[in-house]
N, C-alpha and C. Protein backbone atom coordinates (compact mmCIF):
# COMPACT_ATOMS: atom_id res chain seq x y z
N UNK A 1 -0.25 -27.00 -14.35
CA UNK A 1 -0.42 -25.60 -14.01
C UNK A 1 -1.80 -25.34 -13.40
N UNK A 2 -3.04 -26.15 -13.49
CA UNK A 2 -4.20 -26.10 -13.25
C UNK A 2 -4.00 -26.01 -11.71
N UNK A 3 -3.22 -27.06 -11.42
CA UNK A 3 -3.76 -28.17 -10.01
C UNK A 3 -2.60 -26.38 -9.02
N UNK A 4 -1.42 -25.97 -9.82
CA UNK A 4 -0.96 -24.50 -9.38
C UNK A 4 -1.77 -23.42 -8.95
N UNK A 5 -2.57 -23.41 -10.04
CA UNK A 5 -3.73 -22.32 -10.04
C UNK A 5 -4.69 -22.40 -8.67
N UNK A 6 -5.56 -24.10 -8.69
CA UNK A 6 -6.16 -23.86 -7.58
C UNK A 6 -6.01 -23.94 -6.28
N UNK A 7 -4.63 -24.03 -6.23
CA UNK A 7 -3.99 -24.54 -4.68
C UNK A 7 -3.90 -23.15 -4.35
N UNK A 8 -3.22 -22.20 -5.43
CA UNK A 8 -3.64 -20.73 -4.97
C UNK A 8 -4.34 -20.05 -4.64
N UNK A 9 -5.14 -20.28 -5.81
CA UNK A 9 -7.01 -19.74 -5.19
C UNK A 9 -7.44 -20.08 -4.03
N UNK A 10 -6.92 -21.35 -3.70
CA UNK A 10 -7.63 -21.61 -2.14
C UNK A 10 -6.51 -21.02 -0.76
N UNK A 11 -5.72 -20.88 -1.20
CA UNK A 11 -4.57 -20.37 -0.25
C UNK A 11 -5.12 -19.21 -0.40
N UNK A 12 -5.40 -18.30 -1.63
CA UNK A 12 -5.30 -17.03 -1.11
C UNK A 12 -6.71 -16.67 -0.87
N UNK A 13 -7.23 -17.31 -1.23
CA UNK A 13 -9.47 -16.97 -0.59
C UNK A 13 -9.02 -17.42 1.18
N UNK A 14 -7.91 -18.06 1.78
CA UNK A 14 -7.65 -18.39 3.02
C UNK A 14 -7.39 -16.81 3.28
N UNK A 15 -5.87 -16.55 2.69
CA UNK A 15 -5.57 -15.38 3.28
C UNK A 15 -6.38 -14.08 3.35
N UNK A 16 -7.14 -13.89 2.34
CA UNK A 16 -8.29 -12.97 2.41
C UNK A 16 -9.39 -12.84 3.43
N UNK A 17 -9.85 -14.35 3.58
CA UNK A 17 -10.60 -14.57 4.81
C UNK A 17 -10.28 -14.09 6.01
N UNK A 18 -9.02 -14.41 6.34
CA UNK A 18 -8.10 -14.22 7.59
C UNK A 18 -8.45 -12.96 7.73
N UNK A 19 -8.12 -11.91 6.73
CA UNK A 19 -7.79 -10.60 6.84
C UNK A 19 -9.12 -9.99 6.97
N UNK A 20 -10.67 -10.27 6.56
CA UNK A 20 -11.68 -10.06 6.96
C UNK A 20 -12.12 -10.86 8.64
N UNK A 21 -11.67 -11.55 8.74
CA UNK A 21 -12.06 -11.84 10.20
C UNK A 21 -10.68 -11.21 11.07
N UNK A 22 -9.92 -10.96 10.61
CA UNK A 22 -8.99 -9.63 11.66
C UNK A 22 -9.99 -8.56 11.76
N UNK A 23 -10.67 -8.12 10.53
CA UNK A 23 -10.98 -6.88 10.82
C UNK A 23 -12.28 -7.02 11.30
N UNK A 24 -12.97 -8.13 11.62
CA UNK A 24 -14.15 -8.42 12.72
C UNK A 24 -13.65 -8.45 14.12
N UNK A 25 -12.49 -9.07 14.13
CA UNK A 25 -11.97 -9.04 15.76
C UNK A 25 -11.51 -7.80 16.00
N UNK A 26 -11.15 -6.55 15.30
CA UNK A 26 -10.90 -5.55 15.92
C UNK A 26 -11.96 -5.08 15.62
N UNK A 27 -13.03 -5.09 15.52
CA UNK A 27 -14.09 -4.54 15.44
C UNK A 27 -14.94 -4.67 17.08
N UNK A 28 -15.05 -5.88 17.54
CA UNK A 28 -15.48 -6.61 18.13
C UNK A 28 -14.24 -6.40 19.54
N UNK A 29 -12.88 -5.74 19.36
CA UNK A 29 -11.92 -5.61 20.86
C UNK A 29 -12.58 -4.25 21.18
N UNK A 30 -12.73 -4.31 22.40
CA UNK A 30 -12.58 -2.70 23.34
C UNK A 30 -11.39 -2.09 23.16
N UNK A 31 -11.57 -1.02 23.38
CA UNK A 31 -10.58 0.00 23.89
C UNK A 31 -9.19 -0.68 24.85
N UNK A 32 -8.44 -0.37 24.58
CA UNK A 32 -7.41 -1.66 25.09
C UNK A 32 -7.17 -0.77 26.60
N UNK A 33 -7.39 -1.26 27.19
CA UNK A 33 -6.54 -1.41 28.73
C UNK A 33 -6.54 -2.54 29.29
N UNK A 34 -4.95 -2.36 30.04
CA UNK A 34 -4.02 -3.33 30.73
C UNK A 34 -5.02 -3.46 31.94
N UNK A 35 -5.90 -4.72 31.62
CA UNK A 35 -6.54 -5.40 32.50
C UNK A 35 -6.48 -7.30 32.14
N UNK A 36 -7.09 -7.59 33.46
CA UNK A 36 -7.46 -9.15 33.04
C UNK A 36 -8.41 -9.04 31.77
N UNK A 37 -9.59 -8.28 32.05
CA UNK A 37 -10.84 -8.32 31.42
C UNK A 37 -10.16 -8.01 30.48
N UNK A 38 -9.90 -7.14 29.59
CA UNK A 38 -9.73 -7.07 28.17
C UNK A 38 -8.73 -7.90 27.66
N UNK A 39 -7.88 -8.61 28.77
CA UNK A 39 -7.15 -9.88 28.07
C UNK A 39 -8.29 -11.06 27.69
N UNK A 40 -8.94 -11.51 28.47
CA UNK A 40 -10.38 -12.44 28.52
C UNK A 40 -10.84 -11.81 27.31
N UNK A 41 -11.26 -10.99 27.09
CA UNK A 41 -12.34 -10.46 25.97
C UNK A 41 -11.30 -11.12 24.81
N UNK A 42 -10.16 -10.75 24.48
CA UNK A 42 -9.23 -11.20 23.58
C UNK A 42 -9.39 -12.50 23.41
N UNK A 43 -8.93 -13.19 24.33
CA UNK A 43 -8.73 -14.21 24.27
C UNK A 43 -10.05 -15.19 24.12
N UNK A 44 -11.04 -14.96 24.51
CA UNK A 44 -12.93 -15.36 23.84
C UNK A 44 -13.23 -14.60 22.54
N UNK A 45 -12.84 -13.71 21.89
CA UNK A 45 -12.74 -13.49 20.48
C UNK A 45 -12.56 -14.38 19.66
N UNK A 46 -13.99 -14.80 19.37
CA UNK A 46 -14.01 -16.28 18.10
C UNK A 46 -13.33 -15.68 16.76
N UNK A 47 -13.69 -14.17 16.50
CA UNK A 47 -13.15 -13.95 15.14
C UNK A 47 -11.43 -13.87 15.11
N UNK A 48 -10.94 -13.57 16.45
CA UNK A 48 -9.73 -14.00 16.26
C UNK A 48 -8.54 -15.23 16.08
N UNK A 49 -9.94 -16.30 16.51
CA UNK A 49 -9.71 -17.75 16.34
C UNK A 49 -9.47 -18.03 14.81
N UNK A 50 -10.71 -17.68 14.33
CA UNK A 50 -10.95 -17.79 13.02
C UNK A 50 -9.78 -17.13 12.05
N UNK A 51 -9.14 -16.22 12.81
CA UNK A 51 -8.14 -15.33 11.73
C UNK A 51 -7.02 -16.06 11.48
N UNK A 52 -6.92 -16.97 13.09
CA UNK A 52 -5.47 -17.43 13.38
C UNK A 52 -5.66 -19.31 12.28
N UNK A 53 -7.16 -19.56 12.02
CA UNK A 53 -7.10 -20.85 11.37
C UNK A 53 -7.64 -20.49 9.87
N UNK A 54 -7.57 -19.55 9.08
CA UNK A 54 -7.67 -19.18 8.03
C UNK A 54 -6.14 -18.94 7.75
N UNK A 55 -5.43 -18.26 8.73
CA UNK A 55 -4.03 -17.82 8.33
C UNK A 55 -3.04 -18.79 8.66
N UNK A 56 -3.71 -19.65 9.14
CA UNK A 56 -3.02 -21.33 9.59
C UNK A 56 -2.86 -22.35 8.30
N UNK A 57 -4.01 -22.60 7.80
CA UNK A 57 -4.49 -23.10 6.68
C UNK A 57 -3.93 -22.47 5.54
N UNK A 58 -3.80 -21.05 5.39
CA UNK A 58 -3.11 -20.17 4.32
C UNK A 58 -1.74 -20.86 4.28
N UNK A 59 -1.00 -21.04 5.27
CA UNK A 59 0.42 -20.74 5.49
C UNK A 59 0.74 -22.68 4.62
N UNK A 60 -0.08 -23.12 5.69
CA UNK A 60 0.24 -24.51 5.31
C UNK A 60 0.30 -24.94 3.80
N UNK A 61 -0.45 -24.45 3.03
CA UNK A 61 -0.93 -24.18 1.90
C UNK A 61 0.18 -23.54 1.24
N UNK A 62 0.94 -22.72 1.30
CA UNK A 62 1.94 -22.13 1.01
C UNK A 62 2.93 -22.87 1.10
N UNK A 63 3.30 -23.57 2.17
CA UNK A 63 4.13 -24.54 2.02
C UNK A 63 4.24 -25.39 1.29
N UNK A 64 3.13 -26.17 0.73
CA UNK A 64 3.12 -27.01 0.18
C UNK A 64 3.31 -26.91 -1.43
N UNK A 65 2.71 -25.07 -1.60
CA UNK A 65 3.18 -24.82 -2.86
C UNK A 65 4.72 -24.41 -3.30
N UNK A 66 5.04 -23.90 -2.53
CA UNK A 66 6.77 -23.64 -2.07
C UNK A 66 7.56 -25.15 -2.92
N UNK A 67 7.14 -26.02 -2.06
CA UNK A 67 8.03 -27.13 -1.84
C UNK A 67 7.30 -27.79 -3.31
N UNK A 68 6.37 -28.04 -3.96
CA UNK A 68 6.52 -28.37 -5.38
C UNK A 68 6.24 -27.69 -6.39
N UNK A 69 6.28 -26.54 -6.31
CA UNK A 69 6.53 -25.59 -7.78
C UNK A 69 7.56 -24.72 -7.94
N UNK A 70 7.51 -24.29 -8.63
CA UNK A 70 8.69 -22.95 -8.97
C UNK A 70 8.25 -21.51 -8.29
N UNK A 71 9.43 -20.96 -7.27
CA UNK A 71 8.60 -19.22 -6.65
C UNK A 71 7.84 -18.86 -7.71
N UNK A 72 9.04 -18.47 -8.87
CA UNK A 72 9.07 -17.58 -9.99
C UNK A 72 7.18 -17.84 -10.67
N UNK A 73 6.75 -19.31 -10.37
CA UNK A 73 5.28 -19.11 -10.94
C UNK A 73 4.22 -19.31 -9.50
N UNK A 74 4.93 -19.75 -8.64
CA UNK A 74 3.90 -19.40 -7.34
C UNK A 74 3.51 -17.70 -6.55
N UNK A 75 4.43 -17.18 -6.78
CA UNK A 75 4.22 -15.95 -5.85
C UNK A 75 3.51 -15.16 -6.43
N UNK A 76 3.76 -15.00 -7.78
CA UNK A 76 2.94 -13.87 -9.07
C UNK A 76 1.35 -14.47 -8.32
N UNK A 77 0.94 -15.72 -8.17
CA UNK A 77 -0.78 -16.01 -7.56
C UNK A 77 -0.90 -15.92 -6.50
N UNK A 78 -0.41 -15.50 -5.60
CA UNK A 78 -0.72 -14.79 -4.30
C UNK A 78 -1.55 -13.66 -4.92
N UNK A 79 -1.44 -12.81 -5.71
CA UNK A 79 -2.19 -11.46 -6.09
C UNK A 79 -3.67 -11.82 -5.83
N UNK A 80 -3.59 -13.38 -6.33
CA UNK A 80 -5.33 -13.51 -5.94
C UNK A 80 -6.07 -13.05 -4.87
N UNK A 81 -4.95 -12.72 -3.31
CA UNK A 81 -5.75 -12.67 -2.31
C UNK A 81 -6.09 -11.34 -2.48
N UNK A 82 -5.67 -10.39 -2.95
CA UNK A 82 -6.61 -9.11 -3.40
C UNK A 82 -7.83 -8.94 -4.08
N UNK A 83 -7.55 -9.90 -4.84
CA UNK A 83 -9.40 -9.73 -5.41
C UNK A 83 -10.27 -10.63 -4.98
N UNK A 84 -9.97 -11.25 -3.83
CA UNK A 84 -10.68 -12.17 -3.07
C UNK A 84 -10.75 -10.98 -1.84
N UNK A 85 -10.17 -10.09 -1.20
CA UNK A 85 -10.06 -9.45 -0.26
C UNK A 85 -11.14 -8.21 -0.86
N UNK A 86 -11.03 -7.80 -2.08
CA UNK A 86 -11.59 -6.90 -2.70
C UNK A 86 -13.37 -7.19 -2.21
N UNK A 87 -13.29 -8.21 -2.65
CA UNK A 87 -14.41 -8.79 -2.95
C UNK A 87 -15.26 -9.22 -1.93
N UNK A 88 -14.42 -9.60 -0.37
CA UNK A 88 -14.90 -9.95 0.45
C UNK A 88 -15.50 -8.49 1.42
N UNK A 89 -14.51 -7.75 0.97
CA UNK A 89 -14.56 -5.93 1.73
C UNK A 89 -16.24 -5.85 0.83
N UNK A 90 -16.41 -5.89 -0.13
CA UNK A 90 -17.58 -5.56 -0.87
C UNK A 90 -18.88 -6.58 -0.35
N UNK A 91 -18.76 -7.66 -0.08
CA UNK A 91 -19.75 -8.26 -0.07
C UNK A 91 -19.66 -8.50 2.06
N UNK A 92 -18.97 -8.98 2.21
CA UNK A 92 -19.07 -9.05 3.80
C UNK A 92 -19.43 -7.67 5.06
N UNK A 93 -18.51 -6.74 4.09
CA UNK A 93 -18.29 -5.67 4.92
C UNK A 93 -19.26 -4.16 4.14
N UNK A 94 -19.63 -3.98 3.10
CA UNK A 94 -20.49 -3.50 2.61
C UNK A 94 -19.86 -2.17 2.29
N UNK A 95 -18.42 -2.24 1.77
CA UNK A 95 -17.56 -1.38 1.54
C UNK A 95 -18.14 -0.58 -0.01
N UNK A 96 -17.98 0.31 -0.17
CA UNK A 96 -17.62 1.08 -1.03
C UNK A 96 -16.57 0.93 -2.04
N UNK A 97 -16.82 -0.02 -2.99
CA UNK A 97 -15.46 -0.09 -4.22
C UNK A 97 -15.54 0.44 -5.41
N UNK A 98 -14.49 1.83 -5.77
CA UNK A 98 -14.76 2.63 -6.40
C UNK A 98 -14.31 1.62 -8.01
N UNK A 99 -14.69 2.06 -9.10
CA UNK A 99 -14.47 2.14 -10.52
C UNK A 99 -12.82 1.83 -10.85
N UNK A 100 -11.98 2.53 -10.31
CA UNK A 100 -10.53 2.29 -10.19
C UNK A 100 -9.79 1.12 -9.81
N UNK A 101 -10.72 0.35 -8.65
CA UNK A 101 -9.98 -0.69 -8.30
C UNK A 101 -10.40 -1.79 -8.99
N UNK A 102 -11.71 -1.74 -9.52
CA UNK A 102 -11.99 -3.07 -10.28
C UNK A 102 -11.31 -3.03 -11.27
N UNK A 103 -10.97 -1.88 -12.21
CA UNK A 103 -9.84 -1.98 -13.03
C UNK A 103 -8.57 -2.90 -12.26
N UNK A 104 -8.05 -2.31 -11.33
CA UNK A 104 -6.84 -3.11 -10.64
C UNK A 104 -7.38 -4.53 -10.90
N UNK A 105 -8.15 -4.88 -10.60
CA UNK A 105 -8.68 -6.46 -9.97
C UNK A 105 -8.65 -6.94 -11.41
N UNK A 106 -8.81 -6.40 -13.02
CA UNK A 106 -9.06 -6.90 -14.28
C UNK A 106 -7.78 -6.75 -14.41
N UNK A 107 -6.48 -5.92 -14.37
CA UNK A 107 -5.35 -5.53 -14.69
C UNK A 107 -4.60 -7.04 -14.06
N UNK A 108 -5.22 -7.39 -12.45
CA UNK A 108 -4.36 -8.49 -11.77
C UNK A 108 -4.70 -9.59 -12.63
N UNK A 109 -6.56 -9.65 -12.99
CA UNK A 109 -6.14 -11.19 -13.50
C UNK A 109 -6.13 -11.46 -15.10
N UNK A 110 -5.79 -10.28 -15.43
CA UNK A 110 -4.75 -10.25 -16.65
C UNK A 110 -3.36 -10.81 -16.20
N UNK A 111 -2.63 -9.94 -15.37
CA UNK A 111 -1.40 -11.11 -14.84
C UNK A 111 -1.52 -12.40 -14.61
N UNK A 112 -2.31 -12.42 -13.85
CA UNK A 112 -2.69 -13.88 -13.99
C UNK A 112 -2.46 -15.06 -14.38
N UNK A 113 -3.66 -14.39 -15.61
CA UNK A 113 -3.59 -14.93 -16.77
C UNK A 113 -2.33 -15.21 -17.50
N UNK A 114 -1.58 -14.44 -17.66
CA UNK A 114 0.24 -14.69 -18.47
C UNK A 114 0.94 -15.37 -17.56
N UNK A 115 0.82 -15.25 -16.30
CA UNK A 115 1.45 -16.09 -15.51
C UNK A 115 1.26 -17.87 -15.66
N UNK A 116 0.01 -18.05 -15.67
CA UNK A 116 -0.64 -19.54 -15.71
C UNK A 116 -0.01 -19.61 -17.64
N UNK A 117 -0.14 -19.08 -18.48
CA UNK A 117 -0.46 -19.57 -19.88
C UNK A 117 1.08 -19.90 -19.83
């Protein structure tokens, strides 16, 4: 159940990542018009590189948990990518995380927790 646990953690600190470097590449796109240039700008968007090999790496990762564990105890640890996402909004992006959600984030890895035991 250990070797379960951290294949998750790293799958879902992937998918979290991903989802903070999406929200650098739309940070980082113009105003969209149907031009070459803002296709180019897209397409030279390193953070969108980065989204597509965090969410590459996620997926693969998923597969691999798919194919030797049980859904019923793999999917309940996906939740991790929220408090890895939580966490990354707080420390990368310099978000505002109110009192309420860190409850959520203690409530998830209470699930967790019953999930793995």
């Amino acid at each position: 159940m250990l070797k379960l646990l951290l294949l998750s953690a790293v799958q879902s600190f992937c998918l979290a990542m991903g989802q903070v470097c999406m929200k650098f590449a739309v940070m980082k796109m113009h105003k969209f018009v149907f031009t070459w240039e803002w296709f180019k700008d897209l397409a030279l968007n390193y953070w969108l590189a980065l989204t597509g090999v965090s969410m590459g790496l996620a997926t693969v990762l998923w597969f691999y948990i798919l194919r030797h564990y049980p859904l019923s105890e793999a999917h309940p640890l996906t939740c991790l990518s929220f408090v890895f996402g939580l966490l990354a909004s707080a420390y990368f992006l310099h978000e505002p995380i109110p009192f309420t959600r860190w409850m959520g984030v203690g409530v998830i890895m209470v699930g967790v927790y019953f999930v793995i035991k």
